[in-house]
C-alpha atoms as a PDB file:
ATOM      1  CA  UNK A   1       0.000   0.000   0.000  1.00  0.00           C
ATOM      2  CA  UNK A   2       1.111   3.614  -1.025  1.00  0.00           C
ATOM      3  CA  UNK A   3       0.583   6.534   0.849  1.00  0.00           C
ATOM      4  CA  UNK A   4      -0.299   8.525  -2.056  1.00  0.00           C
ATOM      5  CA  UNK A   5      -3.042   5.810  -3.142  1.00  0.00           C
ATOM      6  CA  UNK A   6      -4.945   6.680  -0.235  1.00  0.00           C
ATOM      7  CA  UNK A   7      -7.426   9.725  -0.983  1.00  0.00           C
ATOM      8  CA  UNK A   8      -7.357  11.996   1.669  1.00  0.00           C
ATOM      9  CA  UNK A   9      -9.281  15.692   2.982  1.00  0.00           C
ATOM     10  CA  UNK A  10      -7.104  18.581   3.239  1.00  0.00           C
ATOM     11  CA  UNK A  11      -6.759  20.519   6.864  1.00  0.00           C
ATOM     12  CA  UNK A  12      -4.680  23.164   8.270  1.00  0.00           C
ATOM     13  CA  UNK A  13      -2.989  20.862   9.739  1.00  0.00           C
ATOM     14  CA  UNK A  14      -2.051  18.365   5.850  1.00  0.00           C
ATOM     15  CA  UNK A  15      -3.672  15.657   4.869  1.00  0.00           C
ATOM     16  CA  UNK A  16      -6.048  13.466   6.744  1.00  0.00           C
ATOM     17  CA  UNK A  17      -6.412  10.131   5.474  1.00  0.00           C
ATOM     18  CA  UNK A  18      -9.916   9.159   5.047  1.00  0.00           C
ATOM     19  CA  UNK A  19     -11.731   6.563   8.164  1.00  0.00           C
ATOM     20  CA  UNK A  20     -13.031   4.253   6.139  1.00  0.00           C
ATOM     21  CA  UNK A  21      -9.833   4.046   4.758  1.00  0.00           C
ATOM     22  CA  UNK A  22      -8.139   3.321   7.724  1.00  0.00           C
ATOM     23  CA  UNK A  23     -10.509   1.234   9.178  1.00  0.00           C
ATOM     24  CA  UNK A  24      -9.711  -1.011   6.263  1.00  0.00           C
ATOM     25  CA  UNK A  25      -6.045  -1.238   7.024  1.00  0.00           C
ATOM     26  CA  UNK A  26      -6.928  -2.145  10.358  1.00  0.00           C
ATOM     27  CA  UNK A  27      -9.005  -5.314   8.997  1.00  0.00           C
ATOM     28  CA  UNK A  28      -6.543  -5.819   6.694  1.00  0.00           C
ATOM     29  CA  UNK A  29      -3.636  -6.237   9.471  1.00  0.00           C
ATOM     30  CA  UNK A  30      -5.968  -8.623  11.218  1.00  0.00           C
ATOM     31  CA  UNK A  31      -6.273 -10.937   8.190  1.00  0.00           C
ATOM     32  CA  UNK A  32      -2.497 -10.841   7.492  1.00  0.00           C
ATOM     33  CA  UNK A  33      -2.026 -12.413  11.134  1.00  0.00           C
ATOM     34  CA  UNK A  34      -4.852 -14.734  10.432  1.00  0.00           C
ATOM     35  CA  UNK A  35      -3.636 -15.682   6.895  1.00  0.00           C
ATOM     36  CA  UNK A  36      -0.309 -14.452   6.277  1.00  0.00           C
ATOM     37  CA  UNK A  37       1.692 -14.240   9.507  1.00  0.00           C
ATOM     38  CA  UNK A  38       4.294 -16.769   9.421  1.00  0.00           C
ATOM     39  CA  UNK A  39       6.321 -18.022   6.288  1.00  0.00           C
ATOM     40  CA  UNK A  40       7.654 -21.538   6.476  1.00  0.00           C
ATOM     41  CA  UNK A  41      11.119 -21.199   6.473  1.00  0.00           C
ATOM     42  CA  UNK A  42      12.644 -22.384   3.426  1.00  0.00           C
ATOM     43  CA  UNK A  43       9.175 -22.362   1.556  1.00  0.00           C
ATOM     44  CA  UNK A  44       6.870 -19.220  -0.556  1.00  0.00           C
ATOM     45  CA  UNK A  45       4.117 -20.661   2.142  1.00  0.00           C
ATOM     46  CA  UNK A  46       3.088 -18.598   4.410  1.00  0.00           C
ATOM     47  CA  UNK A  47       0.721 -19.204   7.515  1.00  0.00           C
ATOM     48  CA  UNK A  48      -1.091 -17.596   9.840  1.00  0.00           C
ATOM     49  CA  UNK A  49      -3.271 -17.915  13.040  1.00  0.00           C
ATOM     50  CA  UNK A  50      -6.440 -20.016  11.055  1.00  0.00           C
ATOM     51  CA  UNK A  51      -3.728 -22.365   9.754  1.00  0.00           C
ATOM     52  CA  UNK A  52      -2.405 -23.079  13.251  1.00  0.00           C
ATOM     53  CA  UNK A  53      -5.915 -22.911  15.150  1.00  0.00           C
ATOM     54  CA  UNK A  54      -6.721 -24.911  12.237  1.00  0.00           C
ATOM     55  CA  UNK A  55      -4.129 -27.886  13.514  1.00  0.00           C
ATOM     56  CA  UNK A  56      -7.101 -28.426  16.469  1.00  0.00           C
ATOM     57  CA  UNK A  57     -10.025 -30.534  14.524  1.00  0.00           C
ATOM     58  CA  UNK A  58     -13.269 -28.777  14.577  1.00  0.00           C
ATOM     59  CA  UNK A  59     -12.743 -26.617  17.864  1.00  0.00           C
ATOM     60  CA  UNK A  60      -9.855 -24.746  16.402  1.00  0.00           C
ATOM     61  CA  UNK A  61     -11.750 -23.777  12.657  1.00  0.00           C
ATOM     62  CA  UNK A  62     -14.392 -22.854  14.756  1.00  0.00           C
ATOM     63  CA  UNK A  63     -12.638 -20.292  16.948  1.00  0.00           C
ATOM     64  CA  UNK A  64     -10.822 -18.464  13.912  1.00  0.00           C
ATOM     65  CA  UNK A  65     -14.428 -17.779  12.550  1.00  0.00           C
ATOM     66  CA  UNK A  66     -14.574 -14.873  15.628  1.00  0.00           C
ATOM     67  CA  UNK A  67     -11.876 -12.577  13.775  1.00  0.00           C
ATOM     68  CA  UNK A  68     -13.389 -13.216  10.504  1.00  0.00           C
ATOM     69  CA  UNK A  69     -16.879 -12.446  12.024  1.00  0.00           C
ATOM     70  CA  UNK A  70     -15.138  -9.185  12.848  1.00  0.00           C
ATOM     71  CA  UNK A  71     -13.792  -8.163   9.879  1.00  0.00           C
ATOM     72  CA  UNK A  72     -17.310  -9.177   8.154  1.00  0.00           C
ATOM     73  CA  UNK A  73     -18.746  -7.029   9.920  1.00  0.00           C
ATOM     74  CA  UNK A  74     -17.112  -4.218   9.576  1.00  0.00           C
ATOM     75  CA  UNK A  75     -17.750  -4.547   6.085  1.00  0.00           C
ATOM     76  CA  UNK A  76     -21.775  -4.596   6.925  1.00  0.00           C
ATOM     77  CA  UNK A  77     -20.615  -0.800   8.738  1.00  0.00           C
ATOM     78  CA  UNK A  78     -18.829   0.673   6.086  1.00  0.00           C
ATOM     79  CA  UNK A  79     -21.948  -0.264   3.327  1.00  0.00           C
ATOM     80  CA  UNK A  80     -20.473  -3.040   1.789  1.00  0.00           C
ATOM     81  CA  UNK A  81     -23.522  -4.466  -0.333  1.00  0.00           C
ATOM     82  CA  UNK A  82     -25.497  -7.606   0.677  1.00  0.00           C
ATOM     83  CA  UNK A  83     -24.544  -9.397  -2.787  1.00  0.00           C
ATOM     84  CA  UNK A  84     -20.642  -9.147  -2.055  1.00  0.00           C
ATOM     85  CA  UNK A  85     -21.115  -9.757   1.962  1.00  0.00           C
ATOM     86  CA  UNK A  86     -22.633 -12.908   1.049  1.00  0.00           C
ATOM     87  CA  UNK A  87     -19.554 -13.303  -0.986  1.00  0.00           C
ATOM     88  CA  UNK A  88     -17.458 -12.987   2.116  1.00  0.00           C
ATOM     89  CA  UNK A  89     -20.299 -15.207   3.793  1.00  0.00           C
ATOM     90  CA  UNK A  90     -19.180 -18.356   0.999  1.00  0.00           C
ATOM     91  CA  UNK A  91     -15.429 -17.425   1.433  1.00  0.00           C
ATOM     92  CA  UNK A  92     -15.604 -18.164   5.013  1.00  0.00           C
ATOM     93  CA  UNK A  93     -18.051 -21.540   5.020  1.00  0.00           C
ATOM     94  CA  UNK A  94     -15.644 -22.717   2.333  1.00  0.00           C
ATOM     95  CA  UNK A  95     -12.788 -22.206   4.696  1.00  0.00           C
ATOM     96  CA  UNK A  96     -14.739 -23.616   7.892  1.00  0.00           C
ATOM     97  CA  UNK A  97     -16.573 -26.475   6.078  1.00  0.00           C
ATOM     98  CA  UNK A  98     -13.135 -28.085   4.596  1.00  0.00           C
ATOM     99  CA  UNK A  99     -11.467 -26.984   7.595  1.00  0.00           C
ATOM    100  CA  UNK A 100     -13.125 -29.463   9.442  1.00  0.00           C
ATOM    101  CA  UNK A 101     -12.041 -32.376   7.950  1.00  0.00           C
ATOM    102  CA  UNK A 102      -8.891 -33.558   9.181  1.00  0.00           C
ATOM    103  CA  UNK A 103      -5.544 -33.114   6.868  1.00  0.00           C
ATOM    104  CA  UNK A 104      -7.209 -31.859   3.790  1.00  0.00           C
ATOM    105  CA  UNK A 105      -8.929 -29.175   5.698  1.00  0.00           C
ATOM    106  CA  UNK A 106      -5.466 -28.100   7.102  1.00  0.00           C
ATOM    107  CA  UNK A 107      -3.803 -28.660   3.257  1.00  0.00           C
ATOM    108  CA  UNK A 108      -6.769 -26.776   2.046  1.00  0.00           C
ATOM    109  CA  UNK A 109      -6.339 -23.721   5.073  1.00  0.00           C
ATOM    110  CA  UNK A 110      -3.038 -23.547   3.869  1.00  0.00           C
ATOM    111  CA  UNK A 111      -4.163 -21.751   0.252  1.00  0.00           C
ATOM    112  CA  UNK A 112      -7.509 -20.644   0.734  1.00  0.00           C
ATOM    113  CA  UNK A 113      -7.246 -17.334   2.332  1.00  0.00           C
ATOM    114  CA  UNK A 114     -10.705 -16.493   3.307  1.00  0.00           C
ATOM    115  CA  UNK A 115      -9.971 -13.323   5.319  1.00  0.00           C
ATOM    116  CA  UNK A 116      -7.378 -12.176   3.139  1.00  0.00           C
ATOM    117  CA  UNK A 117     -10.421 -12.323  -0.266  1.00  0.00           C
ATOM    118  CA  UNK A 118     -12.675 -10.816   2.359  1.00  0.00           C
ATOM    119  CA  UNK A 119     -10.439  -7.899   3.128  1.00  0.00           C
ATOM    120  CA  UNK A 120      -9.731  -7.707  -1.023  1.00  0.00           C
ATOM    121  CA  UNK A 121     -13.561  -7.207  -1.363  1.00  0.00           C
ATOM    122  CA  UNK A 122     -14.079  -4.823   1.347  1.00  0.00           C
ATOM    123  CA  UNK A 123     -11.576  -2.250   0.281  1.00  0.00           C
ATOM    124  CA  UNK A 124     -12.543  -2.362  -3.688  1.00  0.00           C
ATOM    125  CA  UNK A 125     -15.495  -1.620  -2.312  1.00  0.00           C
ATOM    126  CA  UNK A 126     -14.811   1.337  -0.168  1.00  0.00           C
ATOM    127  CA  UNK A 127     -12.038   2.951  -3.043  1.00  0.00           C
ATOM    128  CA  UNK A 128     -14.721   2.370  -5.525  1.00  0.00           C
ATOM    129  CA  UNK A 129     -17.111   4.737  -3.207  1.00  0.00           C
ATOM    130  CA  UNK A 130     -14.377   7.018  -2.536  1.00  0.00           C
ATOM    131  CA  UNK A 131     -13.130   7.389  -6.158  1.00  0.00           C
ATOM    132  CA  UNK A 132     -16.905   8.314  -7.147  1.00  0.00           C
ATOM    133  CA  UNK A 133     -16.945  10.952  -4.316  1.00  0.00           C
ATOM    134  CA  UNK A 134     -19.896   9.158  -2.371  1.00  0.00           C
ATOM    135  CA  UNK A 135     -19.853  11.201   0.874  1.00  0.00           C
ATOM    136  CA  UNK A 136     -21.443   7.824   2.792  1.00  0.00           C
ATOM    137  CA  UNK A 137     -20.402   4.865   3.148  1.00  0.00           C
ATOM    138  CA  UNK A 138     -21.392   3.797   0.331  1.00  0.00           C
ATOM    139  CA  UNK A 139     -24.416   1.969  -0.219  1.00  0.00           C
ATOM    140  CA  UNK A 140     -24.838   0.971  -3.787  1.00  0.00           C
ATOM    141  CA  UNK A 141     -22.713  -2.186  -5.578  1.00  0.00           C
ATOM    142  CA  UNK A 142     -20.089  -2.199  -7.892  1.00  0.00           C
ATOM    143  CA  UNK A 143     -21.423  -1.267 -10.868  1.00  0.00           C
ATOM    144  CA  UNK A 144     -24.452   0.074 -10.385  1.00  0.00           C
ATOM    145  CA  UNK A 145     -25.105   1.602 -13.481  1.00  0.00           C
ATOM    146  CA  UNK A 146     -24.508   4.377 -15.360  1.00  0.00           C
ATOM    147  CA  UNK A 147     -23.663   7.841 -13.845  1.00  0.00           C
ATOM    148  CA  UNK A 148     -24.823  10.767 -15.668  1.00  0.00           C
ATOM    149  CA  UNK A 149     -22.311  13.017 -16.856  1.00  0.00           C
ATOM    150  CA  UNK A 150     -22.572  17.014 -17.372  1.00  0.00           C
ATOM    151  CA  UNK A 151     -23.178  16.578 -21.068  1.00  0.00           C
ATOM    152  CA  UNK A 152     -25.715  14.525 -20.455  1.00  0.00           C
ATOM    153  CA  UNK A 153     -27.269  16.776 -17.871  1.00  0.00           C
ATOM    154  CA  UNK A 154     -27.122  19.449 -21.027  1.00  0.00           C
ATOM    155  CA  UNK A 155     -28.930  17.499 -23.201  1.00  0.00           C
ATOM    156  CA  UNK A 156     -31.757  16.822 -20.910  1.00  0.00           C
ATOM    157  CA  UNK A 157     -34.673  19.556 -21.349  1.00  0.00           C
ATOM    158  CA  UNK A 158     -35.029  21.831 -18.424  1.00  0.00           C
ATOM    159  CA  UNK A 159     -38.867  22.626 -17.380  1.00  0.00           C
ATOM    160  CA  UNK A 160     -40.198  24.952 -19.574  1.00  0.00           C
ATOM    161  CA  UNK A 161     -37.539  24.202 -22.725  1.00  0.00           C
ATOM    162  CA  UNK A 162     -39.019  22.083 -25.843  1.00  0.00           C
ATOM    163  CA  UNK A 163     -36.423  19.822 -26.139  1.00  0.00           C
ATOM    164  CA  UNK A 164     -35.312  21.058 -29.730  1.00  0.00           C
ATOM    165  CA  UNK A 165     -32.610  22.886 -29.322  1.00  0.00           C
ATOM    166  CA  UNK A 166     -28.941  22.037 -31.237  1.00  0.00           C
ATOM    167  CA  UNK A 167     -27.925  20.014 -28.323  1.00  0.00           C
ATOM    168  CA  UNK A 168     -31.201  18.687 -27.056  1.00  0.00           C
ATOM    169  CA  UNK A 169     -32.038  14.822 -28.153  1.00  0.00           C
ATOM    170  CA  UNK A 170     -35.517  15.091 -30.215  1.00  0.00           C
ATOM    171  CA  UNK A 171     -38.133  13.707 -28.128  1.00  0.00           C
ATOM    172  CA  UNK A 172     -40.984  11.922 -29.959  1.00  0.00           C
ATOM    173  CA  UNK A 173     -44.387  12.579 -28.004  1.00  0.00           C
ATOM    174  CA  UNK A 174     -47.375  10.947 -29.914  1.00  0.00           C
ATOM    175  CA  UNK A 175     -47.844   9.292 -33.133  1.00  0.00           C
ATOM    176  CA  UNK A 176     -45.845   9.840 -35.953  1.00  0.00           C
ATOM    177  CA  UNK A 177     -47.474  11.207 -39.250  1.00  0.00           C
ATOM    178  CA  UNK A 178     -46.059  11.771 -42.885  1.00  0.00           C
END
């Protein structure tokens, strides 16, 4: 992560980096230490907290869902949409539901990073609502449709106008004769 990636407000004081921002980074250092923590020496494979909890059968899956609970929900506070919280939702039954089963659900644990997708999801989401100036936490999914632009606010008729002008779209009212 840059500094200079991170959009920020202007005081007297320099920049303040936006909260949701930061509360973001804060989920995202909690999923490193439950994904990402630990690298096997010797090895690109790289554990963290779920992995070892993980070592426990059943008790120890079931215990790493608390910090993922957190992190999901601070997703719900910052507006995340339903569709991709119940895309966090799958990411973490996956992860639970194979981490129950002896072996493979540790093998599995090992490259399935459930809180580190989760994290992923939450701050596209909150740069996407930042980048299109949404001064709440954004409510809306990705994608919602199309924004209207400032030409297209000039080509709309204004009350009283026809709707004929040079730059205005002709509007067809009733039937059409020849």
């Amino acid at each position: 992560m840059s500094d200079t990636a991170e959009p920020s407000r202007q005081t007297s004081k320099g920049p303040v980096p936006d909260p949701r921002l930061e509360r973001v980074a804060r989920a995202e250092r909690l999923a490193h230490v439950m994904d990402r923590a630990v690298r096997v020496p010797g090895t690109q494979i790289r554990l963290g907290l779920d992995s070892i909890l993980g070592i426990v059968p059943g008790v120890g899956d079931t215990l790493a869902l608390a910090p993922s609970a957190y992190i999901m929900s601070e997703a719900h506070r910052l507006g995340v949409p339903r569709s991709v919280l119940m895309r966090m939702a799958a990411n973490l039954g996956v992860d639970w539901l194979i981490g129950l089963v002896p072996l493979v659900g540790d093998l599995f644990d090992v490259g399935w990073k459930a809180n580190m997708r989760n994290v992923a999801l939450m701050r596209r989401h909150v740069e996407h609502s930042v980048d299109h100036g949404s001064g709440d936490y954004g409510t809306g999914d990705f994608g919602s449709g199309p924004q209207a632009s400032e030409s297209d606010a000039r080509a709309i008729p204004r009350a009283g106008e026809t709707g004929t002008g040079p730059t205005s779209p002709r509007v067809q009212t009733g039937p059409r004769t020849t």
